[in-house]
PDB file of N, CA and C in Angstrom:
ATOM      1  N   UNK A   1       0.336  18.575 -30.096  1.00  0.00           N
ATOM      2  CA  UNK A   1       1.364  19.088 -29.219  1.00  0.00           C
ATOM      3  C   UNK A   1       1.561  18.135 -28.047  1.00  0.00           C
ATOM      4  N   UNK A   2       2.817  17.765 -27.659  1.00  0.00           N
ATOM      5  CA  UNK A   2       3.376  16.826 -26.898  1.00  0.00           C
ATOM      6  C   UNK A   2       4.085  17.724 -25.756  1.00  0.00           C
ATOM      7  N   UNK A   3       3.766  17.662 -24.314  1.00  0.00           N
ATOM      8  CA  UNK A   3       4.874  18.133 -23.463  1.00  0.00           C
ATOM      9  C   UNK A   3       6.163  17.651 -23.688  1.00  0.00           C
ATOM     10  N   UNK A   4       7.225  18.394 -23.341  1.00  0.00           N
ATOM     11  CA  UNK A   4       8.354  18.149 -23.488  1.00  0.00           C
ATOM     12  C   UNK A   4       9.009  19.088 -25.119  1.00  0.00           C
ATOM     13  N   UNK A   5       7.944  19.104 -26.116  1.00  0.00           N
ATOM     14  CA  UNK A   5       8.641  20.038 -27.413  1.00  0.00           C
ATOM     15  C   UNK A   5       8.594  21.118 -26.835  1.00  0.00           C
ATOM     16  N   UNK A   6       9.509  21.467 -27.598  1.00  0.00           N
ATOM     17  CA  UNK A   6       9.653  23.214 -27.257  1.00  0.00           C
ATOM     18  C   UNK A   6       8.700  24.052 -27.365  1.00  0.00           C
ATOM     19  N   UNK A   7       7.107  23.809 -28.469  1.00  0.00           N
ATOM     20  CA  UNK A   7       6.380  24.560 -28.502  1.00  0.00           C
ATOM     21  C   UNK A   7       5.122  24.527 -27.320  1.00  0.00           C
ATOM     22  N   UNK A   8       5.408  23.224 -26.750  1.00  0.00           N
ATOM     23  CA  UNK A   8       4.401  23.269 -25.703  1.00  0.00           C
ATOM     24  C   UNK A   8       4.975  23.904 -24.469  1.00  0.00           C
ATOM     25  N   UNK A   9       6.103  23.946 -24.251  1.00  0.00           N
ATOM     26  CA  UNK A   9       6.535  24.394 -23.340  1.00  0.00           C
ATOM     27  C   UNK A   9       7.342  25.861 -22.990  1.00  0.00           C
ATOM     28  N   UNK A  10       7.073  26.316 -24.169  1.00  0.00           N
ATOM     29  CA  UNK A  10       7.050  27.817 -25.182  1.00  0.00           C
ATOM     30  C   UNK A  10       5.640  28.135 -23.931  1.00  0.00           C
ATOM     31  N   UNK A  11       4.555  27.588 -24.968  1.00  0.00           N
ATOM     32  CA  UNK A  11       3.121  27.803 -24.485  1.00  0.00           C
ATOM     33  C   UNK A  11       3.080  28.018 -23.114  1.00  0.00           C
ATOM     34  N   UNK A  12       3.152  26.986 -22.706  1.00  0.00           N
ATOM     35  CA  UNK A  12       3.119  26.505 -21.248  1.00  0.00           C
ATOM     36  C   UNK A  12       3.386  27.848 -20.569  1.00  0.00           C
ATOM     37  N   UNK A  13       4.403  28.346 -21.331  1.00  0.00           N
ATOM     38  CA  UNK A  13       5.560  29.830 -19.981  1.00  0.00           C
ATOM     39  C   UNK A  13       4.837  31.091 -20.330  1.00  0.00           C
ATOM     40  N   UNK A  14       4.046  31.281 -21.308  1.00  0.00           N
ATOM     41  CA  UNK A  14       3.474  32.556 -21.156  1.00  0.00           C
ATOM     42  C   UNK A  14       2.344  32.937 -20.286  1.00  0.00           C
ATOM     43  N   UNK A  15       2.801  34.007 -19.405  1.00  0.00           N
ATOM     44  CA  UNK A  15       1.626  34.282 -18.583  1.00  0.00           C
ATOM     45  C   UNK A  15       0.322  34.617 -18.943  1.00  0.00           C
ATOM     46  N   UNK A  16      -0.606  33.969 -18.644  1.00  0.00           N
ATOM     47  CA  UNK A  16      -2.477  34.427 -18.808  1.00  0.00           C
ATOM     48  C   UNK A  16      -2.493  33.574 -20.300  1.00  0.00           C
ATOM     49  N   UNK A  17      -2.143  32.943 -20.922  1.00  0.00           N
ATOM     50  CA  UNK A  17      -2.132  32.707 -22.125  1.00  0.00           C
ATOM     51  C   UNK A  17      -3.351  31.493 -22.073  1.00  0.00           C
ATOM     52  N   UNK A  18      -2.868  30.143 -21.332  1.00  0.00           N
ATOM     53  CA  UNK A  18      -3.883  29.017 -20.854  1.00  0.00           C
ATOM     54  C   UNK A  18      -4.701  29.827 -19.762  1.00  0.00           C
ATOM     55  N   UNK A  19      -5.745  29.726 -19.570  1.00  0.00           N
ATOM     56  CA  UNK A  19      -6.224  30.257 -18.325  1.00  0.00           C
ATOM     57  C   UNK A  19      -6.727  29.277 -17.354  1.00  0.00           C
ATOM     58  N   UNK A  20      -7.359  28.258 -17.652  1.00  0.00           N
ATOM     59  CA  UNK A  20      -7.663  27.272 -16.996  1.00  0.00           C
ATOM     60  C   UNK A  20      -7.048  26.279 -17.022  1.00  0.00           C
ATOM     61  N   UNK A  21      -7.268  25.489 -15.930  1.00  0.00           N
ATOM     62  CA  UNK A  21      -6.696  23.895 -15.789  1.00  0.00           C
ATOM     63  C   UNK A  21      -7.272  22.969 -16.743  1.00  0.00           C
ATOM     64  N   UNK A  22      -8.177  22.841 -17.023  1.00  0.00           N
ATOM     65  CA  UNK A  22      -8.951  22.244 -18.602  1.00  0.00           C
ATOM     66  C   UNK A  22      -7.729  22.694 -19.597  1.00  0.00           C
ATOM     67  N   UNK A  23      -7.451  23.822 -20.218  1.00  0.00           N
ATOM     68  CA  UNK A  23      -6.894  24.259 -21.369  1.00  0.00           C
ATOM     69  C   UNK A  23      -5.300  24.094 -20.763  1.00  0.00           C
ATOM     70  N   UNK A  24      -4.406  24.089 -19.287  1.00  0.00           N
ATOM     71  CA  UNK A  24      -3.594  23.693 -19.153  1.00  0.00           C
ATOM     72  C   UNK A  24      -3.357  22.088 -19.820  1.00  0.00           C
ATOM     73  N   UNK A  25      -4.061  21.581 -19.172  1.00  0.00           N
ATOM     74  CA  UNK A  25      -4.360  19.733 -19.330  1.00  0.00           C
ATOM     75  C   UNK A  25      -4.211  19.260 -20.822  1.00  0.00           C
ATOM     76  N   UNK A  26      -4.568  19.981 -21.751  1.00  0.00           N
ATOM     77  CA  UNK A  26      -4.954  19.987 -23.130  1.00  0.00           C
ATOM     78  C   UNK A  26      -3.289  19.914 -23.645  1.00  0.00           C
ATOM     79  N   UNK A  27      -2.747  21.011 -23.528  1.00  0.00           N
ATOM     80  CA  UNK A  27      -1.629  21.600 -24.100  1.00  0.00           C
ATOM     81  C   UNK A  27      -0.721  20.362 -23.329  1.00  0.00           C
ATOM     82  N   UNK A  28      -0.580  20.572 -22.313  1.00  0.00           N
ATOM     83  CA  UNK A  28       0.284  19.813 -21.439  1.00  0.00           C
ATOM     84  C   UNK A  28       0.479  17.913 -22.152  1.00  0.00           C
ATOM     85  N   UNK A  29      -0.799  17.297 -22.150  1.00  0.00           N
ATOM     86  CA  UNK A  29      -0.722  16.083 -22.636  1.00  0.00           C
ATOM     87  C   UNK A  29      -1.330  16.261 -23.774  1.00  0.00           C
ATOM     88  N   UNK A  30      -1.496  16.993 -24.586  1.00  0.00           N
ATOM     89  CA  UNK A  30      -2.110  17.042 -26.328  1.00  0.00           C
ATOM     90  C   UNK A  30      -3.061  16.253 -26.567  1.00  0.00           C
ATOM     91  N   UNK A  31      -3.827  15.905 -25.715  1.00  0.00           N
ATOM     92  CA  UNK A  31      -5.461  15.433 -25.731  1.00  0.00           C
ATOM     93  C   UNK A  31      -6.056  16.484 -25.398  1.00  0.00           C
ATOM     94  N   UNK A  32      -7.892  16.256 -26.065  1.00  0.00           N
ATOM     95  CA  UNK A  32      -8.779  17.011 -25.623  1.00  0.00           C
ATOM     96  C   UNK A  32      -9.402  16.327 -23.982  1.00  0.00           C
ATOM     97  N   UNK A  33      -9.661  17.394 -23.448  1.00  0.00           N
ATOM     98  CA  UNK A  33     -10.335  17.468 -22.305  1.00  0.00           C
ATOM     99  C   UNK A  33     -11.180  16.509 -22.117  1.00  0.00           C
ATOM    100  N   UNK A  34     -12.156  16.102 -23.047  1.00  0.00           N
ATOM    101  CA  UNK A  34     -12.843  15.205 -22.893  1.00  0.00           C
ATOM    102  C   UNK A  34     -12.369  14.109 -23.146  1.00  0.00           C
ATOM    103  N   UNK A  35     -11.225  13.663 -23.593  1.00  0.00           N
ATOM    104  CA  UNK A  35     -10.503  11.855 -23.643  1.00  0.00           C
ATOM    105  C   UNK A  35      -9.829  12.262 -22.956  1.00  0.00           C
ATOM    106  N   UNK A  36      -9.027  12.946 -21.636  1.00  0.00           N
ATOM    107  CA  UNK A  36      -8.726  12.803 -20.435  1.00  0.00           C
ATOM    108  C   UNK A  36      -9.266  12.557 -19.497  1.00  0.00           C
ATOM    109  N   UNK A  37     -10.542  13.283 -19.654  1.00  0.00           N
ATOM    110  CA  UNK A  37     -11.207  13.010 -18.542  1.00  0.00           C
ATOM    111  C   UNK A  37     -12.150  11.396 -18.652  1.00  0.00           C
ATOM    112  N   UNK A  38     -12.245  11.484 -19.795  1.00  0.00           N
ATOM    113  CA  UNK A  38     -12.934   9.479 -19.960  1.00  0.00           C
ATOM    114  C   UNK A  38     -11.686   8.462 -19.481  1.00  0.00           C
ATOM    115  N   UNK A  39     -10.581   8.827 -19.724  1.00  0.00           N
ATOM    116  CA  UNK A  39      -9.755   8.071 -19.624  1.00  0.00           C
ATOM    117  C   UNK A  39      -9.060   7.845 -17.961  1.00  0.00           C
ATOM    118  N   UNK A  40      -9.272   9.302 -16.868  1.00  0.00           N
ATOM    119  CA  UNK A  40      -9.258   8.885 -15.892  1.00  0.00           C
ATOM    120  C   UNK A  40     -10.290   8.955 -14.890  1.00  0.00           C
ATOM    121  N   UNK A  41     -11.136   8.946 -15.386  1.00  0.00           N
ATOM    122  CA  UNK A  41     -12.379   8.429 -14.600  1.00  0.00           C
ATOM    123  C   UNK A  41     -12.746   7.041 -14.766  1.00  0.00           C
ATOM    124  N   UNK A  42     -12.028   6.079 -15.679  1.00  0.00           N
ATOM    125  CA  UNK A  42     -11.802   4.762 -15.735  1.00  0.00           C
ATOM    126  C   UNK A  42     -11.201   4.507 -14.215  1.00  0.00           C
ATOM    127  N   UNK A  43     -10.231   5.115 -13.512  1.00  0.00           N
ATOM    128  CA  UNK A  43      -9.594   4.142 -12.690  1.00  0.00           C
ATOM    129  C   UNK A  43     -10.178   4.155 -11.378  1.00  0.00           C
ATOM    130  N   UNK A  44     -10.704   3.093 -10.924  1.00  0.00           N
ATOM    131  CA  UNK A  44     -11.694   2.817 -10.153  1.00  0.00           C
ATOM    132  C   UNK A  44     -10.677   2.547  -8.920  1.00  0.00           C
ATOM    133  N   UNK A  45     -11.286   2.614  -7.967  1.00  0.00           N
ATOM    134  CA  UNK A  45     -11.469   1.890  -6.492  1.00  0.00           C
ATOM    135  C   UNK A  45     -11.969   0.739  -6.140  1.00  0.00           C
ATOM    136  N   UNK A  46     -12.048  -0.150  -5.588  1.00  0.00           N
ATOM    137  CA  UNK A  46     -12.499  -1.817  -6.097  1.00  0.00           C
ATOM    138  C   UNK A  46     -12.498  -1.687  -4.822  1.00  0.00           C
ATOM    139  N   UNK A  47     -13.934  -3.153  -3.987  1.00  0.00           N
ATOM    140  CA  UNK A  47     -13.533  -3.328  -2.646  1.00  0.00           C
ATOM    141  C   UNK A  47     -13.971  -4.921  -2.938  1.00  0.00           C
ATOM    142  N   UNK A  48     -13.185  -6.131  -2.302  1.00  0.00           N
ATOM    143  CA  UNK A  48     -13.195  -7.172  -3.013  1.00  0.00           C
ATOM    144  C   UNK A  48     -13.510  -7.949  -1.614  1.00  0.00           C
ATOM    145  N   UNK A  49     -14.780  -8.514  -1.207  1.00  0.00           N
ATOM    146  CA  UNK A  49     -14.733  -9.219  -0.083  1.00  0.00           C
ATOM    147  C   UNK A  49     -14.719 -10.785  -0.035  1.00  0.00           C
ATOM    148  N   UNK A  50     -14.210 -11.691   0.951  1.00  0.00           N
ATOM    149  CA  UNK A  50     -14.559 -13.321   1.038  1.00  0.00           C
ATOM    150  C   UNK A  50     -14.513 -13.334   2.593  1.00  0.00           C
ATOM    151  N   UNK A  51     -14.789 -14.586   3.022  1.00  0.00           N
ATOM    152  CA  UNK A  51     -14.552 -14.793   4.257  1.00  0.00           C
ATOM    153  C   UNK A  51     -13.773 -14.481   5.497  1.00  0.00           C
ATOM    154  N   UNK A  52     -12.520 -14.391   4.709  1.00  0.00           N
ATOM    155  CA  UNK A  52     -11.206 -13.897   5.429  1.00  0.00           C
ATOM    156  C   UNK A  52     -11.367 -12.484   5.656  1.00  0.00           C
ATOM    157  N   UNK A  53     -11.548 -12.106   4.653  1.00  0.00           N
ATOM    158  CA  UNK A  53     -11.449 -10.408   5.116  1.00  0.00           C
ATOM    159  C   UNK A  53     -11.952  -9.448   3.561  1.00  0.00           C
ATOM    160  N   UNK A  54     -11.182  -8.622   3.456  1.00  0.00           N
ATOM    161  CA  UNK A  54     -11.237  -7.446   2.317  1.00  0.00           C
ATOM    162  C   UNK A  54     -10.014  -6.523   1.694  1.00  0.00           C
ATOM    163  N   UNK A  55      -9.871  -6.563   0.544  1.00  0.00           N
ATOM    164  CA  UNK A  55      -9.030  -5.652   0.038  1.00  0.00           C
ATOM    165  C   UNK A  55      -9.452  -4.525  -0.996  1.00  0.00           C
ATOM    166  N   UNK A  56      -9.020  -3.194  -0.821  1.00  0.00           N
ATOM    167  CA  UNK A  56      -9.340  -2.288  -1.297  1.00  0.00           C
ATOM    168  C   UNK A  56      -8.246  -2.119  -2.256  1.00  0.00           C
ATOM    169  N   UNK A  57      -8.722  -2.054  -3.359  1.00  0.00           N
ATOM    170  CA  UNK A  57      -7.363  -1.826  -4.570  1.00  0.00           C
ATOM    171  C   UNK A  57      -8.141  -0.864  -5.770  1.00  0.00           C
ATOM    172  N   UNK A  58      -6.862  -0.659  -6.360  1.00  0.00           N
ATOM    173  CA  UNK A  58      -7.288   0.714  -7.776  1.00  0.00           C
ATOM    174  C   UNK A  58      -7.356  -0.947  -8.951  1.00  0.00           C
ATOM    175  N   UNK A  59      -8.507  -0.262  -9.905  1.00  0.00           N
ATOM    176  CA  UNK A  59      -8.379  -1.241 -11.267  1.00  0.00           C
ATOM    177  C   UNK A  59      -6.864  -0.646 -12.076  1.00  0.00           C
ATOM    178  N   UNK A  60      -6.435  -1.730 -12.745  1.00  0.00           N
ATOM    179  CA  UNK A  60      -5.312  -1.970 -13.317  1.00  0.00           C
ATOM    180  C   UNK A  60      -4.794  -0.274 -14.518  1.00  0.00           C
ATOM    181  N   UNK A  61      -4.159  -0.086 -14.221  1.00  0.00           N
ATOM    182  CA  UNK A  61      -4.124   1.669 -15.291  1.00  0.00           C
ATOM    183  C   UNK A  61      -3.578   0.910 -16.228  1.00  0.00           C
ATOM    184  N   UNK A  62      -4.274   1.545 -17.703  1.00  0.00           N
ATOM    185  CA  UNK A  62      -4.064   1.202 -18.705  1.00  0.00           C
ATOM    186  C   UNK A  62      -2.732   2.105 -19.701  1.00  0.00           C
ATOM    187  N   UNK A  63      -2.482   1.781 -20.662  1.00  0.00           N
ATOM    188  CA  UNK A  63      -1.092   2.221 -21.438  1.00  0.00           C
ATOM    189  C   UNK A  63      -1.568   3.725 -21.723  1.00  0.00           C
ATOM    190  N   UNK A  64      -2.949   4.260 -21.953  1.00  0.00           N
ATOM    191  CA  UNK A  64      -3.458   5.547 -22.415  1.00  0.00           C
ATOM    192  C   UNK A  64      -3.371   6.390 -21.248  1.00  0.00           C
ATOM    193  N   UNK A  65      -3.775   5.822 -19.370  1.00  0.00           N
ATOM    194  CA  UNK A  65      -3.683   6.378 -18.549  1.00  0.00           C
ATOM    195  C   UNK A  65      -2.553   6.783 -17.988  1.00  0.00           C
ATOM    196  N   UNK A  66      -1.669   5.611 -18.073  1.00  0.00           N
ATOM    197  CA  UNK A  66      -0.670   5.908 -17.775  1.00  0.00           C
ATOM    198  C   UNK A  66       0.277   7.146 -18.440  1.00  0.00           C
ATOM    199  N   UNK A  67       0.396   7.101 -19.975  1.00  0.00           N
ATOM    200  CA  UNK A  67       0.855   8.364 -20.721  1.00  0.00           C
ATOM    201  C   UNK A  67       0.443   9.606 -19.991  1.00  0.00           C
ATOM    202  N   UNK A  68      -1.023   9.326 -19.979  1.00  0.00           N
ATOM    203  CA  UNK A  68      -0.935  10.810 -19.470  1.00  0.00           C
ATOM    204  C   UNK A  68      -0.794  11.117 -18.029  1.00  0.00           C
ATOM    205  N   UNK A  69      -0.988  10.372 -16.654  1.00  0.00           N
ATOM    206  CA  UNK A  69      -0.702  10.221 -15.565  1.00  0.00           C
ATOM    207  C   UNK A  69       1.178  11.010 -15.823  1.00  0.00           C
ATOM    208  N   UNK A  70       2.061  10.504 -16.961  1.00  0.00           N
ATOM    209  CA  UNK A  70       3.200  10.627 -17.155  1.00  0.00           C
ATOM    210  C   UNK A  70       3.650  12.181 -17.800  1.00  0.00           C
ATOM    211  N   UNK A  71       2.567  12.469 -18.792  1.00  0.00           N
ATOM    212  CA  UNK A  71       2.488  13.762 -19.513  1.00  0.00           C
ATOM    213  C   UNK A  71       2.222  15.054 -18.145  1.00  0.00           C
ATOM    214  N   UNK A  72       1.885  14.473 -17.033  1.00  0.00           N
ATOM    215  CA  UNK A  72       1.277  15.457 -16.100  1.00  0.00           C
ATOM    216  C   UNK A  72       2.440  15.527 -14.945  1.00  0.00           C
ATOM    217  N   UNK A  73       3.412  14.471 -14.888  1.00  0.00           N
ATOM    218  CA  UNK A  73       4.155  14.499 -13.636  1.00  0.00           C
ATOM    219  C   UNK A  73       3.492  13.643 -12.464  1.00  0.00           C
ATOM    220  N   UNK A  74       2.383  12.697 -12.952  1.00  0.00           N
ATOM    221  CA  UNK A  74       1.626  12.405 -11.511  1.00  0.00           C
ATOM    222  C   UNK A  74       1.836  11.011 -11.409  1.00  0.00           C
ATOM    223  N   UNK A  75       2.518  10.638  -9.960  1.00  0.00           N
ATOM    224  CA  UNK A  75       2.984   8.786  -9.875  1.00  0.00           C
ATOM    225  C   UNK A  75       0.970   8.538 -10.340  1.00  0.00           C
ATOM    226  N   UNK A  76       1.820   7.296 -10.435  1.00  0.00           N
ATOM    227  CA  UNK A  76       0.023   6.219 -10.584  1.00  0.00           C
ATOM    228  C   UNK A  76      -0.189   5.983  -8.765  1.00  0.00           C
ATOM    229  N   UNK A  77      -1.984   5.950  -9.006  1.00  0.00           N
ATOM    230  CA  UNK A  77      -2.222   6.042  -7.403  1.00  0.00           C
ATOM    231  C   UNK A  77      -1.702   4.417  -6.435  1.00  0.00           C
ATOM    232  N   UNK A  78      -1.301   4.205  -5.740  1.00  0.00           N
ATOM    233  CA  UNK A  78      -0.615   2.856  -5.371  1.00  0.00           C
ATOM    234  C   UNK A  78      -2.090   2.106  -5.656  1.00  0.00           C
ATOM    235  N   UNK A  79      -1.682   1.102  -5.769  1.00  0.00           N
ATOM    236  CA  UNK A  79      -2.711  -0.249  -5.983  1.00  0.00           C
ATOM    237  C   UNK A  79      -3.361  -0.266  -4.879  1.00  0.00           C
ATOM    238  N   UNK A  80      -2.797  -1.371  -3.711  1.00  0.00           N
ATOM    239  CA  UNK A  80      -3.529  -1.538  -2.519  1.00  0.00           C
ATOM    240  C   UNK A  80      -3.707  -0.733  -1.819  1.00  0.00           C
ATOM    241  N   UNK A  81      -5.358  -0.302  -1.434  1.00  0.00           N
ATOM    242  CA  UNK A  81      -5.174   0.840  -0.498  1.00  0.00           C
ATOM    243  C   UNK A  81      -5.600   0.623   1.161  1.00  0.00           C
ATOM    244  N   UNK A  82      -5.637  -0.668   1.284  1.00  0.00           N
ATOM    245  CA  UNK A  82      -6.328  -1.868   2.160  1.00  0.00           C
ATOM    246  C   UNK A  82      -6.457  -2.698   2.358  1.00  0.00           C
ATOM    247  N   UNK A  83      -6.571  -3.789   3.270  1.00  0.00           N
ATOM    248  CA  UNK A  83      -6.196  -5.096   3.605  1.00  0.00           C
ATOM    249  C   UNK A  83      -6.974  -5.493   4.721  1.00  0.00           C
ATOM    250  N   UNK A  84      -8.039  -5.657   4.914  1.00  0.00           N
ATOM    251  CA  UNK A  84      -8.466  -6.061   6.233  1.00  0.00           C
ATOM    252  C   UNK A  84      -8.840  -7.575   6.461  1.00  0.00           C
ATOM    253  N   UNK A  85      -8.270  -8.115   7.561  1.00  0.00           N
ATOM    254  CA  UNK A  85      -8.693  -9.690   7.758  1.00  0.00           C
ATOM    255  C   UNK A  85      -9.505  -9.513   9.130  1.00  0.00           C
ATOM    256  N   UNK A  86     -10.461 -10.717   8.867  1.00  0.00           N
ATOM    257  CA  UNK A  86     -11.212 -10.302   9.799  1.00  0.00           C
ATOM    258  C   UNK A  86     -10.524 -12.115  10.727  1.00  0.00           C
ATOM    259  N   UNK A  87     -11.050 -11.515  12.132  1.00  0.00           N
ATOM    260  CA  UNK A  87     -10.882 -12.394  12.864  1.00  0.00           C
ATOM    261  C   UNK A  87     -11.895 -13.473  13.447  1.00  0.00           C
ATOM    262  N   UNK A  88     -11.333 -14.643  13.833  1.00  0.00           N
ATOM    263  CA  UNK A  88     -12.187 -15.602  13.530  1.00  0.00           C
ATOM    264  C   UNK A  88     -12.277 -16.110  14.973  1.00  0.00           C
ATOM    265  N   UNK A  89     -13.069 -16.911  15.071  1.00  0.00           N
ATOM    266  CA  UNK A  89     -13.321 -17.174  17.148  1.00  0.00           C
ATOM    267  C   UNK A  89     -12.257 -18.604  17.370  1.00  0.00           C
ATOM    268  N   UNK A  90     -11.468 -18.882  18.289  1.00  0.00           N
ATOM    269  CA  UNK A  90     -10.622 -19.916  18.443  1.00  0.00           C
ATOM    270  C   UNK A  90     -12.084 -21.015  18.680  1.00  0.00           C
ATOM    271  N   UNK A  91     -11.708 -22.005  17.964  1.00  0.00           N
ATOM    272  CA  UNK A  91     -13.160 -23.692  17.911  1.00  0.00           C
ATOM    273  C   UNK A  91     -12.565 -24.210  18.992  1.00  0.00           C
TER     274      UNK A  91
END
């Protein structure tokens, strides 16, 4: 079952039917619970340092994360979440 057919979204509208957000998640992107959740617990937070400074960025979302990031309605988290340069003493 794919969001967007009519039978998931049949599903989707009956009240008490899914009860949890697990069994929402399921129906919604037609994976099991457990290859959603492997698949976004892949996307990391990175903190990358050198001399100059530091940048905080997400690892790259892959074609599987993204589907379902897409199956759910949810933007991808922005890349950079940080930028710091550090300052240096005038010589």
């Amino acid at each position: 079952m794919r969001a967007g057919m009519d039978s998931v979204e049949e599903a989707l509208s009956r009240q008490g039917r899914y009860r949890t957000v697990k069994e929402n998640l399921e129906v919604k992107v037609g994976e099991s619970w457990a290859r959603i959740r492997s698949q976004l617990e892949r996307i990391r937070i990175v903190e990358i340092g050198t001399p100059d400074g530091q940048v905080i960025q997400r690892t790259e979302i892959s074609a599987a994360q993204k589907a379902i990031l897409t199956c759910l309605e949810v933007s991808e988290p922005k890349r950079i979440h940080e930028i710091s340069l550090r300052t240096r003493p005038n010589a």
